[in-house]
C-alpha atoms as a PDB file:
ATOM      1  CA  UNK A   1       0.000   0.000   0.000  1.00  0.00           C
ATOM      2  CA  UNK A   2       2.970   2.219   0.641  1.00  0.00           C
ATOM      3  CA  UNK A   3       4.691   1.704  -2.428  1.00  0.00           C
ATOM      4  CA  UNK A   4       1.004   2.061  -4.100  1.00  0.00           C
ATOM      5  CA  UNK A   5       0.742   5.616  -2.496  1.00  0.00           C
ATOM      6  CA  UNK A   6       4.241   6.810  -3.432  1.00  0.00           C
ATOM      7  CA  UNK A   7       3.577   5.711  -6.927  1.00  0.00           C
ATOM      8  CA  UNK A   8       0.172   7.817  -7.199  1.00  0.00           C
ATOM      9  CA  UNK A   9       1.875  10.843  -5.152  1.00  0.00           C
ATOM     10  CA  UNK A  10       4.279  11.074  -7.643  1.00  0.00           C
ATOM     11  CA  UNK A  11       1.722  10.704 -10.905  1.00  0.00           C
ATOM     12  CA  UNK A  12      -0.462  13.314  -9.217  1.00  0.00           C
ATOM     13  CA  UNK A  13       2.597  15.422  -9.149  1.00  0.00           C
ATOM     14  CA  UNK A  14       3.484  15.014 -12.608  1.00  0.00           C
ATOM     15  CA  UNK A  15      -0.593  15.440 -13.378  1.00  0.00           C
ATOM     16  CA  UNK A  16       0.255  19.021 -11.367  1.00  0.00           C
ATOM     17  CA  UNK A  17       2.940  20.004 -13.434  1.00  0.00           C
ATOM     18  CA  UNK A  18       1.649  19.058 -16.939  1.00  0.00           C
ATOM     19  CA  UNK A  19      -1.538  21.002 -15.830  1.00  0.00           C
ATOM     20  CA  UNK A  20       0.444  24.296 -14.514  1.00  0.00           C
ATOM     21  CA  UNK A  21       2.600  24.274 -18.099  1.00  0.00           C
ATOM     22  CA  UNK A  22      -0.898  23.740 -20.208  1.00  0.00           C
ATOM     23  CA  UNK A  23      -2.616  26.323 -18.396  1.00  0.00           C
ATOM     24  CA  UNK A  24       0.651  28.638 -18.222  1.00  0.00           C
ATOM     25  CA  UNK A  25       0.933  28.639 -22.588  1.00  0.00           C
ATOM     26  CA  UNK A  26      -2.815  28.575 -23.019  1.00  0.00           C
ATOM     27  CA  UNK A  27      -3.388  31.670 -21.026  1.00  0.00           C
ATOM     28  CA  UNK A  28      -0.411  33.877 -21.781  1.00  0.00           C
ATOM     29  CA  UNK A  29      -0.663  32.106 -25.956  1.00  0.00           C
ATOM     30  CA  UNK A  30      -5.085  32.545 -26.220  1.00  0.00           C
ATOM     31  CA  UNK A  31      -4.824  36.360 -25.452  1.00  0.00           C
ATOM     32  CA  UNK A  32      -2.679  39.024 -24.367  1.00  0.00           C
ATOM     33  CA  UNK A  33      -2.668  39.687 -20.760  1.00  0.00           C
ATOM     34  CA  UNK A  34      -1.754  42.932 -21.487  1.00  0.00           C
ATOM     35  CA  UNK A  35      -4.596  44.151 -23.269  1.00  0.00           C
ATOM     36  CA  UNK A  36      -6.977  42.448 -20.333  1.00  0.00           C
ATOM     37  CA  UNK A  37      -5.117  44.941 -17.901  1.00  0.00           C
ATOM     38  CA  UNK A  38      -4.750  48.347 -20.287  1.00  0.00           C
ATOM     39  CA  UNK A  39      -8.157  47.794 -21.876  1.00  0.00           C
ATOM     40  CA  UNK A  40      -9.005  47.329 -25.368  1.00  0.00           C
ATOM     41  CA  UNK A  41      -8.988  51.207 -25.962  1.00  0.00           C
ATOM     42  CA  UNK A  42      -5.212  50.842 -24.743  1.00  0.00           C
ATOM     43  CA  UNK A  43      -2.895  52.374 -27.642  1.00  0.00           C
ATOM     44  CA  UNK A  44       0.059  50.701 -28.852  1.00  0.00           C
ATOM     45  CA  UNK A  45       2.609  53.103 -26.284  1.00  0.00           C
ATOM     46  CA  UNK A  46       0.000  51.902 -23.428  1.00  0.00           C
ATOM     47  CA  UNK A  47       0.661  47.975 -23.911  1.00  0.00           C
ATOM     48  CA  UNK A  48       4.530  48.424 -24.434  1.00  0.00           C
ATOM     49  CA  UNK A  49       3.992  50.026 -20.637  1.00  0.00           C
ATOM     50  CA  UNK A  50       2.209  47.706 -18.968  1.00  0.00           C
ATOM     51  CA  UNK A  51       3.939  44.527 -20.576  1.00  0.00           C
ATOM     52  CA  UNK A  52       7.189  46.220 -19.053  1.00  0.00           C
ATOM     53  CA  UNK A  53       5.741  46.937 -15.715  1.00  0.00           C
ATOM     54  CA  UNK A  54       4.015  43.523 -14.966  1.00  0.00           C
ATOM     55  CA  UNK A  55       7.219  41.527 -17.024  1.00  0.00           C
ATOM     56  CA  UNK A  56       4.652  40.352 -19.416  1.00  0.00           C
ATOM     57  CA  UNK A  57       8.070  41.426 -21.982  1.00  0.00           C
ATOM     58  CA  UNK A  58      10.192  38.426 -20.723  1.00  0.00           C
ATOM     59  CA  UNK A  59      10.825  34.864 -22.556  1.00  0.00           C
ATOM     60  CA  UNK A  60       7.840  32.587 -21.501  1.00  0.00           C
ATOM     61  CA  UNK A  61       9.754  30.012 -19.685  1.00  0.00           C
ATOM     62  CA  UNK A  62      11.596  32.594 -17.734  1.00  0.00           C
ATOM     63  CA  UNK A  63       7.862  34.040 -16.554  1.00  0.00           C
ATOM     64  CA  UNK A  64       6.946  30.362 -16.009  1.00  0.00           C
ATOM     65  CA  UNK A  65       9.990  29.245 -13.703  1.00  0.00           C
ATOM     66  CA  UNK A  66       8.847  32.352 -11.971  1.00  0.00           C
ATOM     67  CA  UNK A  67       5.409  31.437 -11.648  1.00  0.00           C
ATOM     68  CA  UNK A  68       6.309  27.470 -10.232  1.00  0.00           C
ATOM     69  CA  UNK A  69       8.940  29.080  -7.902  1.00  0.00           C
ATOM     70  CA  UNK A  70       6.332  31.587  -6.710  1.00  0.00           C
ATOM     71  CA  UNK A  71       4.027  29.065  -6.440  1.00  0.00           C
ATOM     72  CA  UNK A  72       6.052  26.555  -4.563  1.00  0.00           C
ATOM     73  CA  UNK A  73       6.282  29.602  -1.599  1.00  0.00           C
ATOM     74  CA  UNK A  74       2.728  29.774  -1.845  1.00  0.00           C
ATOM     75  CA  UNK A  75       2.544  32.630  -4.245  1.00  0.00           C
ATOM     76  CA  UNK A  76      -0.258  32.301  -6.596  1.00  0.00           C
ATOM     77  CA  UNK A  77       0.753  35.866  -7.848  1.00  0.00           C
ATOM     78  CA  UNK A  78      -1.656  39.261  -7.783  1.00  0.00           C
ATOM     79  CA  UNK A  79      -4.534  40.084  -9.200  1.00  0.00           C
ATOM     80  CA  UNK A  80      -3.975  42.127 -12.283  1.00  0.00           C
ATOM     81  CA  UNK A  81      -7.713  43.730 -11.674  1.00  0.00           C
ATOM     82  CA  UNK A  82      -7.868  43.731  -7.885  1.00  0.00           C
ATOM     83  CA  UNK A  83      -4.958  44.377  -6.935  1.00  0.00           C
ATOM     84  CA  UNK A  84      -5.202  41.604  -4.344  1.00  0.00           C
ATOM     85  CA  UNK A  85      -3.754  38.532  -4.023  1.00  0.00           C
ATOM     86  CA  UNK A  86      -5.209  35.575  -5.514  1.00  0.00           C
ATOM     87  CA  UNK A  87      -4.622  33.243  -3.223  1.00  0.00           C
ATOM     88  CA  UNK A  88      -6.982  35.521  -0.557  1.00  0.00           C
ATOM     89  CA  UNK A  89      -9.604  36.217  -3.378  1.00  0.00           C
ATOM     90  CA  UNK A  90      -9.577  32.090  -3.991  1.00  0.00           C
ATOM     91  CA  UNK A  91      -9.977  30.864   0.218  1.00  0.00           C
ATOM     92  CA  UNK A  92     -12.878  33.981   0.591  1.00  0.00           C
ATOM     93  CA  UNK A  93     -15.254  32.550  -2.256  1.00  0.00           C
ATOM     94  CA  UNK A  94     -14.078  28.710  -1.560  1.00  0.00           C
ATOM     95  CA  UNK A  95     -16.746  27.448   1.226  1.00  0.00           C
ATOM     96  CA  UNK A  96     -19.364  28.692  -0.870  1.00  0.00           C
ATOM     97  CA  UNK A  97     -18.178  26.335  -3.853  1.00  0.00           C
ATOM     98  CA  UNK A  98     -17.570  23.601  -1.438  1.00  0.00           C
ATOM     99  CA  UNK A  99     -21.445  23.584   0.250  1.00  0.00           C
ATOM    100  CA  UNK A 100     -22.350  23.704  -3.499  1.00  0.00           C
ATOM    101  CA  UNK A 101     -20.882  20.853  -4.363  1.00  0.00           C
ATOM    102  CA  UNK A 102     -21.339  18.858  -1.025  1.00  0.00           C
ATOM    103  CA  UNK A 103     -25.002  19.677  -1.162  1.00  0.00           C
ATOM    104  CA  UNK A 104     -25.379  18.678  -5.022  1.00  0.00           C
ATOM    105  CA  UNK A 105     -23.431  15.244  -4.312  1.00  0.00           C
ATOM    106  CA  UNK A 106     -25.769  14.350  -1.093  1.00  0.00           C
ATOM    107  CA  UNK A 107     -28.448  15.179  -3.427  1.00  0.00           C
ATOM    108  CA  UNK A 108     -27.387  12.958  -6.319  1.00  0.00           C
ATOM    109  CA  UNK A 109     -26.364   9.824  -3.827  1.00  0.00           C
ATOM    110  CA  UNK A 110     -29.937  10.535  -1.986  1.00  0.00           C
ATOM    111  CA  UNK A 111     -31.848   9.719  -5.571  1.00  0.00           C
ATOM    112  CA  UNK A 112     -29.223   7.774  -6.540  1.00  0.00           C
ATOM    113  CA  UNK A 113     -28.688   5.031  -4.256  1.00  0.00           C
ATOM    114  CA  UNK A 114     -32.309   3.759  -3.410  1.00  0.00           C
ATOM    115  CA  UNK A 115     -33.423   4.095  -7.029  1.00  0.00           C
ATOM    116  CA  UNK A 116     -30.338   2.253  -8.287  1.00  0.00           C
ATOM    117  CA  UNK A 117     -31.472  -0.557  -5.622  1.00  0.00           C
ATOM    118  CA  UNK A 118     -34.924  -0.700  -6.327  1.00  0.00           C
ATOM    119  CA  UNK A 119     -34.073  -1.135 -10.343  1.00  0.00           C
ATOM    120  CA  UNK A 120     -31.422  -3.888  -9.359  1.00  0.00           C
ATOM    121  CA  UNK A 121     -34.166  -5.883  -6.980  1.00  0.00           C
ATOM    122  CA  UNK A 122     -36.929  -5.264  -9.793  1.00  0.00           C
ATOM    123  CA  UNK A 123     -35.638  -5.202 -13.172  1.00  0.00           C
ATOM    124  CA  UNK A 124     -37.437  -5.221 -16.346  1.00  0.00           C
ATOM    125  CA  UNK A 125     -40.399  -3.675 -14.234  1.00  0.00           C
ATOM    126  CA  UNK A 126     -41.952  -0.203 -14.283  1.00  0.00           C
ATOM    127  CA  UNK A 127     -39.860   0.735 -11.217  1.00  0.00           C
ATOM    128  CA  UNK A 128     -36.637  -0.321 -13.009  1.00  0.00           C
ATOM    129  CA  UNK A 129     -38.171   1.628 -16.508  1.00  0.00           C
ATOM    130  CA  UNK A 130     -39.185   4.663 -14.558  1.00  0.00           C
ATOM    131  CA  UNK A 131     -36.056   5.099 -13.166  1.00  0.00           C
ATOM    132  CA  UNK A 132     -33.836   4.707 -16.882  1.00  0.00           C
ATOM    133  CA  UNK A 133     -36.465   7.381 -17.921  1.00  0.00           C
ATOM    134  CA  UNK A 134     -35.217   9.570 -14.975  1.00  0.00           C
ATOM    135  CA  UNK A 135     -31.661   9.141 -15.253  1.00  0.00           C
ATOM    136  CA  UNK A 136     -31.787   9.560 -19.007  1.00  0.00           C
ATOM    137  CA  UNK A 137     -33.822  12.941 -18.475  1.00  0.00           C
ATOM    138  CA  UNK A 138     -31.740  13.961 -15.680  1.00  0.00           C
ATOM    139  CA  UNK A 139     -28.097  13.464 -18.017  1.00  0.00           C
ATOM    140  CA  UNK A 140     -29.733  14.870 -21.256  1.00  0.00           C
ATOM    141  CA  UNK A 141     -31.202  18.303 -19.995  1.00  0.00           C
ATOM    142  CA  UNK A 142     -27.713  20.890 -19.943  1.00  0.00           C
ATOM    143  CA  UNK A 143     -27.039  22.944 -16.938  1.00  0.00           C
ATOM    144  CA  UNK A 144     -27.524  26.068 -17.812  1.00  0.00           C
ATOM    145  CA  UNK A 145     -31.046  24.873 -19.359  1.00  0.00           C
ATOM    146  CA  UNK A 146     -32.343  23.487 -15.647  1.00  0.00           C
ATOM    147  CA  UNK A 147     -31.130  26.176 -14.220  1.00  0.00           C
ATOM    148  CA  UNK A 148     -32.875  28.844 -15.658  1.00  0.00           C
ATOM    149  CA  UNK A 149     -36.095  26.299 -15.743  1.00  0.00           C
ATOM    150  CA  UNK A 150     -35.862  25.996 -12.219  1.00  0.00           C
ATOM    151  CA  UNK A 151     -35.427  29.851 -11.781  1.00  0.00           C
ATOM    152  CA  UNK A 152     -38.342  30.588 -14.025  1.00  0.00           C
ATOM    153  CA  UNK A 153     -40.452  27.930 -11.761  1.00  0.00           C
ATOM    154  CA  UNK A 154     -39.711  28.333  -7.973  1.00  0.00           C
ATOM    155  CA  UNK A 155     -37.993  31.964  -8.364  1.00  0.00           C
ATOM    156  CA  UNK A 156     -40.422  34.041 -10.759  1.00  0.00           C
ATOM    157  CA  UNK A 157     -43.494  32.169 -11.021  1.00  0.00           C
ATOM    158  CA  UNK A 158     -43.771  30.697  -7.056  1.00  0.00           C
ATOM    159  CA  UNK A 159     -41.567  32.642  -5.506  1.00  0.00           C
ATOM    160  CA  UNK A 160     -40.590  30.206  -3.173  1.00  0.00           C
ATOM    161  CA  UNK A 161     -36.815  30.105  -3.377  1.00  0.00           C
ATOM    162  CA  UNK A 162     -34.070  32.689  -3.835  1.00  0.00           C
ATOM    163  CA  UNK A 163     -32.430  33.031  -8.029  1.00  0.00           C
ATOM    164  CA  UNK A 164     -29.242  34.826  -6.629  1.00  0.00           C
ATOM    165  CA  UNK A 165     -27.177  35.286  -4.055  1.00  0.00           C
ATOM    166  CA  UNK A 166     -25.253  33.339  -1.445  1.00  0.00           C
ATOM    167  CA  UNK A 167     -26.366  34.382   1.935  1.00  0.00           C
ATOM    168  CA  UNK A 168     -28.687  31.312   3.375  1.00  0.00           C
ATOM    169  CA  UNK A 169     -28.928  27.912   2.968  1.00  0.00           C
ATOM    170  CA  UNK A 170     -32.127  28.515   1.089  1.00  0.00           C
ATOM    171  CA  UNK A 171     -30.225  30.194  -1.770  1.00  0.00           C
ATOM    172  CA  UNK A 172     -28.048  27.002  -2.358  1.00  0.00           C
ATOM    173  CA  UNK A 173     -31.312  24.662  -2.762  1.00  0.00           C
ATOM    174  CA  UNK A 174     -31.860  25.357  -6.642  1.00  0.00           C
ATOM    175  CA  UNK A 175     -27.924  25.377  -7.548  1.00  0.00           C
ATOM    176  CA  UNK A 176     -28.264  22.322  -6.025  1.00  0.00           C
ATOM    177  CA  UNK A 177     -30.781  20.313  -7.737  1.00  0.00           C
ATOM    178  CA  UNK A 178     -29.430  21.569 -10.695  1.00  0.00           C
ATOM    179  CA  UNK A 179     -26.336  20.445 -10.106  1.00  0.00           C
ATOM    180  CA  UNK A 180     -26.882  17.183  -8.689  1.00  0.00           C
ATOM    181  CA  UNK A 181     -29.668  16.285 -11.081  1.00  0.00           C
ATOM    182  CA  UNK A 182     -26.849  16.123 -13.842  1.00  0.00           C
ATOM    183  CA  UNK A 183     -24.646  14.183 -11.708  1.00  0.00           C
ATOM    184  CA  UNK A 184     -27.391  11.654 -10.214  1.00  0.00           C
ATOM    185  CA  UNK A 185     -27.781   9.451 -13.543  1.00  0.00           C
ATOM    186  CA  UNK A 186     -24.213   7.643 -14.008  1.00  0.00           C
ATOM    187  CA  UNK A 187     -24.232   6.875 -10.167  1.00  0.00           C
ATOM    188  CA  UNK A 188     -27.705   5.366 -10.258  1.00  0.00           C
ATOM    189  CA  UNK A 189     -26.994   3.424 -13.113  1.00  0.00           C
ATOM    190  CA  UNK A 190     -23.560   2.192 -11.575  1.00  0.00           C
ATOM    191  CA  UNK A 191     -25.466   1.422  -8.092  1.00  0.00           C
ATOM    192  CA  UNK A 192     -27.930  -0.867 -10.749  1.00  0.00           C
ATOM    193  CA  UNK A 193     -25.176  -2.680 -12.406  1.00  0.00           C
ATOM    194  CA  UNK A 194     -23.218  -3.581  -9.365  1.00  0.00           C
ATOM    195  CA  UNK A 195     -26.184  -4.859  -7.342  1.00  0.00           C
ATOM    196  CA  UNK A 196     -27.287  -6.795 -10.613  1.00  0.00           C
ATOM    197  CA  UNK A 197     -23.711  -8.326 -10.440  1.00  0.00           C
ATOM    198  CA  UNK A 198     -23.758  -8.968  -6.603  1.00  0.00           C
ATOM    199  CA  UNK A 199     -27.658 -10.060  -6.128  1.00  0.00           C
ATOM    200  CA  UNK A 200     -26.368 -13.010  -8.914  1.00  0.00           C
ATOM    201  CA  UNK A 201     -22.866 -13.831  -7.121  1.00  0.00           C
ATOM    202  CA  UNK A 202     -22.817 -16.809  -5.435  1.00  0.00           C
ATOM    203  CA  UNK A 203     -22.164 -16.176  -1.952  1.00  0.00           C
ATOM    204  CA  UNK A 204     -25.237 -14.176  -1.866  1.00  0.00           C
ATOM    205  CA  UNK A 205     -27.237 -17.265  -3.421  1.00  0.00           C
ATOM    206  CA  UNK A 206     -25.662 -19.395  -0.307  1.00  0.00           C
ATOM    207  CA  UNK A 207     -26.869 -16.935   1.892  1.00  0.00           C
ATOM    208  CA  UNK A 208     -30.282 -16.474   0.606  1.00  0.00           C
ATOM    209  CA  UNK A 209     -30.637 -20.367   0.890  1.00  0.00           C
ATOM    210  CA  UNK A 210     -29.642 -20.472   4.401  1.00  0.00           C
ATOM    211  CA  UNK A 211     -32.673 -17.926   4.758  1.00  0.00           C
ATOM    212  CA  UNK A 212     -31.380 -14.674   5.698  1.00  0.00           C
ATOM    213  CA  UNK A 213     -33.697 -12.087   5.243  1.00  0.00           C
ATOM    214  CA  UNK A 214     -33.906 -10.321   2.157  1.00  0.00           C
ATOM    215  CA  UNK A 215     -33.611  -6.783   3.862  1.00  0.00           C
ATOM    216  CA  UNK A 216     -30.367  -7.751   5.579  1.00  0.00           C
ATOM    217  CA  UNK A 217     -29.225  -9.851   2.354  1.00  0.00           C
ATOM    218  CA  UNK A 218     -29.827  -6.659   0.349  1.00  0.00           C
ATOM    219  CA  UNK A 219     -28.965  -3.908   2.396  1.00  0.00           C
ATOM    220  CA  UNK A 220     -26.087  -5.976   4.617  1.00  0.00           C
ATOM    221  CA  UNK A 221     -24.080  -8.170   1.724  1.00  0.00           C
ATOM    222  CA  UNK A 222     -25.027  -6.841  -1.252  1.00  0.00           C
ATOM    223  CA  UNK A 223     -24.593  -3.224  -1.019  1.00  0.00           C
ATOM    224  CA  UNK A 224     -21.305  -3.322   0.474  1.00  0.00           C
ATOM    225  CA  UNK A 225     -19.783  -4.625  -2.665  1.00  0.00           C
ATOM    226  CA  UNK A 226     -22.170  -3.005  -4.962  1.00  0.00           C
ATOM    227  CA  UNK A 227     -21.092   0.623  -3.375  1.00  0.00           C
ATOM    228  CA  UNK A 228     -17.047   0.594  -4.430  1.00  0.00           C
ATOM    229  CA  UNK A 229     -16.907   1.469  -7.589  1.00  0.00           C
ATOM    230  CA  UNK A 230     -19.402   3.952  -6.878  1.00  0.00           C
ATOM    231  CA  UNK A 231     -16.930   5.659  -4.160  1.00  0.00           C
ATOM    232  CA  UNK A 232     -14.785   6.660  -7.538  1.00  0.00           C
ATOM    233  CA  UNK A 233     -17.665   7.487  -9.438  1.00  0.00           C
ATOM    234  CA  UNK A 234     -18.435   9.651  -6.451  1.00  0.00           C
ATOM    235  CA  UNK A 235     -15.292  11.265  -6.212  1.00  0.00           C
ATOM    236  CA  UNK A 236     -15.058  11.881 -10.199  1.00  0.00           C
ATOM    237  CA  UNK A 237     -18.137  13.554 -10.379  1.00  0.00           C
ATOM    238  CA  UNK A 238     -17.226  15.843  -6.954  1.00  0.00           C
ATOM    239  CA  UNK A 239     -14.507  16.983  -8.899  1.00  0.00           C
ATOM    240  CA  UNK A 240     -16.350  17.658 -12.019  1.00  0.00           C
ATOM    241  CA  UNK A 241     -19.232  19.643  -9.858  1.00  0.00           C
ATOM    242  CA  UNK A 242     -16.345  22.049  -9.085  1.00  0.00           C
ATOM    243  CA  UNK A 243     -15.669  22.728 -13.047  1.00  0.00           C
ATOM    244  CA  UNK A 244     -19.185  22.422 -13.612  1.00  0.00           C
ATOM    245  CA  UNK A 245     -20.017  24.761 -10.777  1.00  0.00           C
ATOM    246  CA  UNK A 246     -18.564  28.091 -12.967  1.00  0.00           C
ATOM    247  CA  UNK A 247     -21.656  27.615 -15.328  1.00  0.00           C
ATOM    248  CA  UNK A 248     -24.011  27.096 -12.204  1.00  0.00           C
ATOM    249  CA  UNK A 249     -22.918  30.219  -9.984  1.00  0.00           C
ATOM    250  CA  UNK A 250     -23.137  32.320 -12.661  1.00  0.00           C
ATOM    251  CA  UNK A 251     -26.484  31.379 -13.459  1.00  0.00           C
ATOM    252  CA  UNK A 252     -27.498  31.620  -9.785  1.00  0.00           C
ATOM    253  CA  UNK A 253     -25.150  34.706  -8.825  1.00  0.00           C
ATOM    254  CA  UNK A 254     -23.439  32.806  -6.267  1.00  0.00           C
ATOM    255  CA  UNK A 255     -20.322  34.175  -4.877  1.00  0.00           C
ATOM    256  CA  UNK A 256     -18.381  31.116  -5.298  1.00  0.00           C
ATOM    257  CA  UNK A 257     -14.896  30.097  -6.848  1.00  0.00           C
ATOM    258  CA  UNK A 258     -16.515  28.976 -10.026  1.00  0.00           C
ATOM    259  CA  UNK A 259     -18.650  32.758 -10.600  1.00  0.00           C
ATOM    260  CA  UNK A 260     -14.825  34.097  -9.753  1.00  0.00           C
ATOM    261  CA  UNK A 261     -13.045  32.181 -12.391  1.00  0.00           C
ATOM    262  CA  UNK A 262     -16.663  33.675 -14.827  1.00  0.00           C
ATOM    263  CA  UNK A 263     -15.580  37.151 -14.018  1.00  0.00           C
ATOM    264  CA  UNK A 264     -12.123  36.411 -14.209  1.00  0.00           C
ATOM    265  CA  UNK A 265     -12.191  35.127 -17.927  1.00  0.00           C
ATOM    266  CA  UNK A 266     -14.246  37.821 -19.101  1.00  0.00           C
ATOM    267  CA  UNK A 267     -11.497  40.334 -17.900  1.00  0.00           C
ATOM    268  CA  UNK A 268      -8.949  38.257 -19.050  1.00  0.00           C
ATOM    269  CA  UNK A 269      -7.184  38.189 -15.428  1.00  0.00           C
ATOM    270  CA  UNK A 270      -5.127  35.537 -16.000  1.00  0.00           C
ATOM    271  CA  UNK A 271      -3.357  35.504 -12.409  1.00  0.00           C
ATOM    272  CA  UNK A 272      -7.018  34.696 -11.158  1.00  0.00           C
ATOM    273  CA  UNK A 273      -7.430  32.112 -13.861  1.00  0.00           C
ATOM    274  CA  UNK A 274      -4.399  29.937 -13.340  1.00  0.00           C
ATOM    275  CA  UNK A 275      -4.808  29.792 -10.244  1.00  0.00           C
ATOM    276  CA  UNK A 276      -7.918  28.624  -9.990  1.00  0.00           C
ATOM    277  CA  UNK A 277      -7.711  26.227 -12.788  1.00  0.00           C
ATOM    278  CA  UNK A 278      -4.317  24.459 -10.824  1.00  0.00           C
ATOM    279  CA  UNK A 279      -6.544  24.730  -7.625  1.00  0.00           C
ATOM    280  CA  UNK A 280      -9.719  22.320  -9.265  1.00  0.00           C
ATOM    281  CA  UNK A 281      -6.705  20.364 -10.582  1.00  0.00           C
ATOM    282  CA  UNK A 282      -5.682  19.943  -7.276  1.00  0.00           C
ATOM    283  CA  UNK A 283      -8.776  18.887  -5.492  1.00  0.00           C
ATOM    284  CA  UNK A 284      -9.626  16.658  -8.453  1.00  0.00           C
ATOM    285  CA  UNK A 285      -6.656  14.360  -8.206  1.00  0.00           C
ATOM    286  CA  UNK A 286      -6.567  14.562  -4.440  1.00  0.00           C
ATOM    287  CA  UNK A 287     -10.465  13.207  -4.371  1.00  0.00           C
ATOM    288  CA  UNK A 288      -9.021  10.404  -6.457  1.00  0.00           C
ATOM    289  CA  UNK A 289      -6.314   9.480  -4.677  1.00  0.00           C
ATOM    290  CA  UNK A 290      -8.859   9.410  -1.700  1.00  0.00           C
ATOM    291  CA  UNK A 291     -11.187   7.133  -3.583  1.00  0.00           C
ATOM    292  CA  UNK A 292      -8.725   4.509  -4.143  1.00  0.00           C
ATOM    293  CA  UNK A 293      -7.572   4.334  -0.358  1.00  0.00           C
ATOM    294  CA  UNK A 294     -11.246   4.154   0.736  1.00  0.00           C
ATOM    295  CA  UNK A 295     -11.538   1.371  -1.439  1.00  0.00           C
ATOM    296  CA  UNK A 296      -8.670  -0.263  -0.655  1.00  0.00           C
ATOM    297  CA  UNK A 297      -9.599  -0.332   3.451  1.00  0.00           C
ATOM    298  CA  UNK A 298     -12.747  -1.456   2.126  1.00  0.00           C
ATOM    299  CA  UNK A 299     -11.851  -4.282   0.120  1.00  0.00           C
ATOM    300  CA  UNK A 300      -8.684  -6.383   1.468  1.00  0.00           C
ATOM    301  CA  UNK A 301      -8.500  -7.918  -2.077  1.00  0.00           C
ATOM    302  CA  UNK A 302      -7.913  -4.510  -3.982  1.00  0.00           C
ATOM    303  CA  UNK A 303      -4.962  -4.138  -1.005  1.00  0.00           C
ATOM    304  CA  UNK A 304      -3.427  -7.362  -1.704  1.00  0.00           C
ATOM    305  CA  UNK A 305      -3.019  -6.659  -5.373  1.00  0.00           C
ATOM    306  CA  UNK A 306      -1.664  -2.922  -5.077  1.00  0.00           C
ATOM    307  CA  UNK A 307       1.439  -3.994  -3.297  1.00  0.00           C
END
């Protein structure tokens, strides 16, 4: 297990770096910074200024062995816009993008799990039809279309919910659904498959004939086994939630890290950009790396064939 978890450390590192040079050339390569700080009224004088001042001028790899060596002190650099620095901007607008996410993911396991079971126990039925039909609807409709829906719905026509803002609990309930709608139909259809495979195993045929109770043979055996390769799922689709949550919270107006990185990109601070792109990155192959530990404590097998 060690020598598993050195291995991955040092992929995820590599992942890191690969990411930071990607993001690095795309940002500084796409557009020029200097314009998204001078404006695009800036004359030609005005750009030749600025590029000096914020060393925009230098070689690209010399600005990028800056960057990494700024960034290994903890230095995710300034703000060209507000003056502040990014790593403060980021950790101010981060819980609000982590509720979000936790909130969409308890959602999507909530529909998620007992539908998946109740198609496994039933299929071929209406229960296991209705929910296909549900998880097909769910993955087909795009965020930013069930967003504004659900806006239009409980905001403007009900008025039961908040449309924008951060500042209760109440405002995160339609980001929410939204978001863990979309993410609800892979898991449920991965909670099916597995208990299909594990309700037909044999151990679970030995145990039904020595007349444990279905309840306990479901809910006790089964599921156990059923559940691990959802654990990745899970932590695949918490990573994508925070990507997918810069489309949501600027729908919704949420002050998160995702409507930061919206704002960001349409000023073309790149400072802001980078570092939030490395930071989603980050979390994303951490969660991983998580997943596979959980999964090895859960399942002795999965240890014995890591080391």
């Amino acid at each position: 297990m060690l020598t598993y978890l050195m291995r991955r450390a040092t992929m995820a590192a590599v992942v890191m770096v690969i990411v930071s040079v990607i993001c690095f050339v795309l940002s500084n390569v796409a557009s020029d910074p200097a314009v998204g700080i001078a404006g695009a009224q800036a004359t030609d004088a005005d750009l030749a200024v600025v590029r000096q001042t914020y060393g925009l001028d230098r070689p690209l790899p010399v600005r990028y062995a800056e960057y990494i060596g700024n960034l290994l002190q903890g230095d995710f650099g300034t703000s060209y816009l507000a003056k502040r620095p990014v790593l403060e901007m980021i950790l101010e607008r981060l819980p609000v993008t982590a509720l979000l996410a936790f909130l969409s993911m308890a959602l999507a396991l909530a529909i998620a799990l007992p539908l998946g079971c109740a198609a496994a126990l039933w299929p071929n039925t209406l229960v296991d039809r209705l929910s296909q039909v549900l998880a097909v609807t769910g993955q087909a409709i795009p965020n930013f279309w069930a967003g504004l829906l659900l806006i239009v719905v409980f905001g403007v026509q009900l008025r039961w919910l908040p449309i924008s803002g951060s500042d209760t609990l109440a405002h995160f309930v339609l980001p929410a659904i939204t978001l863990g709608t979309f993410a609800m139909p892979p898991l449920m259809r991965l909670i099916r498959a597995g208990m299909i495979e594990v309700l037909a195993s044999d151990y679970i045929r030995t145990a039904r004939a020595m007349g444990i109770r279905p309840f306990a043979l479901t809910f006790k055996y089964a599921l156990k086994n059923a559940v691990l390769p959802v654990i990745s799922l899970a932590a695949v689709q918490l990573g994508f939630m925070l990507g997918g949550s810069i489309v949501v919270e600027s729908i919704f107006a949420l002050n998160g890290v995702g409507y930061l990185a919206w704002q960001s990109m349409s000023r073309s601070d790149m400072p802001v950009i980078q570092a939030i792109v490395l930071l989603i990155s980050m979390i994303y192959i951490v969660l991983t790396l998580a997943a596979d530990l959980l999964n090895g404590i859960m399942d002795p097998r999965l240890r014995g064939a890591r080391k």
